[in-house]
Protein backbone atom coordinates (compact mmCIF):
# COMPACT_ATOMS: atom_id res chain seq x y z
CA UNK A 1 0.00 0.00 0.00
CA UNK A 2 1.65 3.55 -0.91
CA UNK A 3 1.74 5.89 1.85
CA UNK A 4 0.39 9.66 0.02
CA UNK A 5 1.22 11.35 3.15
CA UNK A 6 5.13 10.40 4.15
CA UNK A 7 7.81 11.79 1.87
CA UNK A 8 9.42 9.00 -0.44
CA UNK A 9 12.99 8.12 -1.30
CA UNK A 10 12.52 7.85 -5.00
CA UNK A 11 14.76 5.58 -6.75
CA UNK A 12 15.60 5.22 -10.54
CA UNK A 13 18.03 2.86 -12.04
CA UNK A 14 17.24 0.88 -15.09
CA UNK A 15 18.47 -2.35 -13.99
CA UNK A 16 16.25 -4.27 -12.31
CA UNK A 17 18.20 -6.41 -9.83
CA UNK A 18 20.16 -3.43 -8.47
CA UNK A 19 17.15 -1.55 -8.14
CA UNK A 20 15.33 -4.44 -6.35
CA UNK A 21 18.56 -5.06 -3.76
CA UNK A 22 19.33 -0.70 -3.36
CA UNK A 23 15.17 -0.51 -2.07
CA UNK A 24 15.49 -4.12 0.14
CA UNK A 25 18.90 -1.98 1.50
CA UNK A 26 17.42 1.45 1.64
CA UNK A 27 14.32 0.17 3.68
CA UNK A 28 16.26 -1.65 6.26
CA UNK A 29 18.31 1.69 6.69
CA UNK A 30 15.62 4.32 6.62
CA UNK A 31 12.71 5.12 8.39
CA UNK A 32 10.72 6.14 4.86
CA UNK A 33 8.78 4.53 1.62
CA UNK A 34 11.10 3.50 -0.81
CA UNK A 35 9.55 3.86 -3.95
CA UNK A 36 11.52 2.20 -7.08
CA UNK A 37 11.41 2.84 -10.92
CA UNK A 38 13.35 1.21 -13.83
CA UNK A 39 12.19 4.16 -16.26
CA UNK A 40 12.60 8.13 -15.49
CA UNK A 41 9.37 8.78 -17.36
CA UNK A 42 7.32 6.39 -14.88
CA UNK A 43 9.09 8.21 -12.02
CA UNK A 44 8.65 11.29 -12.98
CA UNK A 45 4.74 10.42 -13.56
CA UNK A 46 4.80 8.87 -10.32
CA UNK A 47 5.76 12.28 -8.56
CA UNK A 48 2.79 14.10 -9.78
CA UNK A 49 1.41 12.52 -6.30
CA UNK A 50 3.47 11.29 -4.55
CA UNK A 51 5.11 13.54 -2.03
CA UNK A 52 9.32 13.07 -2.26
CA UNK A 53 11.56 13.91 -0.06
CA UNK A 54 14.64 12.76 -2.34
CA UNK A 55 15.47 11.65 -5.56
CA UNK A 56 18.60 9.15 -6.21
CA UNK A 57 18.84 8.07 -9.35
CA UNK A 58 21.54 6.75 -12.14
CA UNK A 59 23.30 8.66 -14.69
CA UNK A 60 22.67 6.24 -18.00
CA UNK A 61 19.28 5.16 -18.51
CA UNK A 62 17.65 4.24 -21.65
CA UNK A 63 14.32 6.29 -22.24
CA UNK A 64 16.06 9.81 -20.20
CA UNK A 65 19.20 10.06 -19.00
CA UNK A 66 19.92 11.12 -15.25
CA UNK A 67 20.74 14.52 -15.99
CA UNK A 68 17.81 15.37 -18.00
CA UNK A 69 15.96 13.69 -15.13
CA UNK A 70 17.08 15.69 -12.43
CA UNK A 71 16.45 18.64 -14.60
CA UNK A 72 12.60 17.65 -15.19
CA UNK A 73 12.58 16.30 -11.10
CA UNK A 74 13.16 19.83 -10.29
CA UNK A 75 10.54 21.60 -12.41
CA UNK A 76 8.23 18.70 -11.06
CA UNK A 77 9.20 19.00 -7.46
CA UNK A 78 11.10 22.16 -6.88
CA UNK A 79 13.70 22.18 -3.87
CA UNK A 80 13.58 18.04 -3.81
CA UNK A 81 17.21 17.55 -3.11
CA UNK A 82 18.93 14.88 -5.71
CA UNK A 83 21.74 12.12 -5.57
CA UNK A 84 22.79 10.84 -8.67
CA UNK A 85 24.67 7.17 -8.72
CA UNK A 86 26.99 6.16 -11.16
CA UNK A 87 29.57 3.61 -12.70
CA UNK A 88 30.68 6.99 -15.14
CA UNK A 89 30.79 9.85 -12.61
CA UNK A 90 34.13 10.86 -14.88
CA UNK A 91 31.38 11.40 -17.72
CA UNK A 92 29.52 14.17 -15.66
CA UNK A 93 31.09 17.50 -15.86
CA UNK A 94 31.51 20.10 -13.25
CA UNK A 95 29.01 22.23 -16.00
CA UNK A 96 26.12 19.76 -15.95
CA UNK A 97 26.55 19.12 -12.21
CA UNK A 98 26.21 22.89 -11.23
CA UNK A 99 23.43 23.24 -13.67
CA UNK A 100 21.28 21.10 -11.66
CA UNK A 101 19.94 23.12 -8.72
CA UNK A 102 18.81 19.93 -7.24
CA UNK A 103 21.88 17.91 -7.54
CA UNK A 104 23.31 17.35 -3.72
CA UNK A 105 25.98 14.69 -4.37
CA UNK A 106 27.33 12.51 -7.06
CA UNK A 107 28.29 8.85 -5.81
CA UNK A 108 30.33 6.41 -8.02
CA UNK A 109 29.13 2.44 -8.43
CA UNK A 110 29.79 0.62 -6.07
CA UNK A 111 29.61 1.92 -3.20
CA UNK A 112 28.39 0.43 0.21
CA UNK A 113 24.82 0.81 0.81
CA UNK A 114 25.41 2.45 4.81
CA UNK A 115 27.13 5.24 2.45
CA UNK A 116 23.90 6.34 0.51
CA UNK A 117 21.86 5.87 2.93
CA UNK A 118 24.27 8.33 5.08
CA UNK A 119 23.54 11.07 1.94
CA UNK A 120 20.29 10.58 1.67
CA UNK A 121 19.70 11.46 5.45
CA UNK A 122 22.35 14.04 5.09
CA UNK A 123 20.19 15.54 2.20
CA UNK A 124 16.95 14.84 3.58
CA UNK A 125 14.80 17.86 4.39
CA UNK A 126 14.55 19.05 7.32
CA UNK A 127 18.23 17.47 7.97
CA UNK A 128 16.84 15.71 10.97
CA UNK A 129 17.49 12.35 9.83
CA UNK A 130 14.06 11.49 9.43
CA UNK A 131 14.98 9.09 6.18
């Protein structure tokens, strides 16, 4: 059952599996609704009601990339902080990175799941560790 009412940790990766084992990880290390998406056109469809509290999602993806994501995240849900995850964080320059007002933090693949789950309560509004 979604939860309208508690702010979501939205995740977008286009591989499945990772996407399945980051929200079974994320949920035993936050205290929020992990909501997961393998295309950044459902998730940003998704946001229209959902309420979000952050947005991690991967650079490459097939149907929209992660930068053009974040970039139509933040028209959708202004202020939303961002983490993007990547195995190509050399392929994002400093340019695109400060040109997304949302972007909080860039994290290379792999990385150990206590470590996002550290940014996205570091990021989390409010800062209070809620997530």
């Amino acid at each position: 059952m979604t939860d309208f009412n508690t702010p979501h940790a939205i995740i977008v990766d286009d591989e499945q599996s990772y996407l399945d084992l980051l929200a079974v990880i994320l949920e035993e290390h936050l205290d929020c609704p992990v909501s997961t998406f393998v295309r950044a056109s459902d998730a940003l469809a998704a946001m229209r009601t959902l309420p979000v509290g952050i947005i991690v999602t991967d650079y490459y993806m097939p149907d929209i990339d992660g930068i053009e994501f974040l970039r139509r995240s933040a028209k959708a849900k202004p202020g939303v902080p961002a983490i993007m995850i990547t195995g190509h964080a050399d392929a994002i320059s400093q340019e695109q990175r400060d040109s997304l007002e949302n972007l909080r933090a860039v994290l290379a693949k792999p990385f150990r799941a206590q470590v996002l789950a550290d940014s996205i309560r570091q990021f989390w509004p409010a800062a209070g560790g809620q997530a």
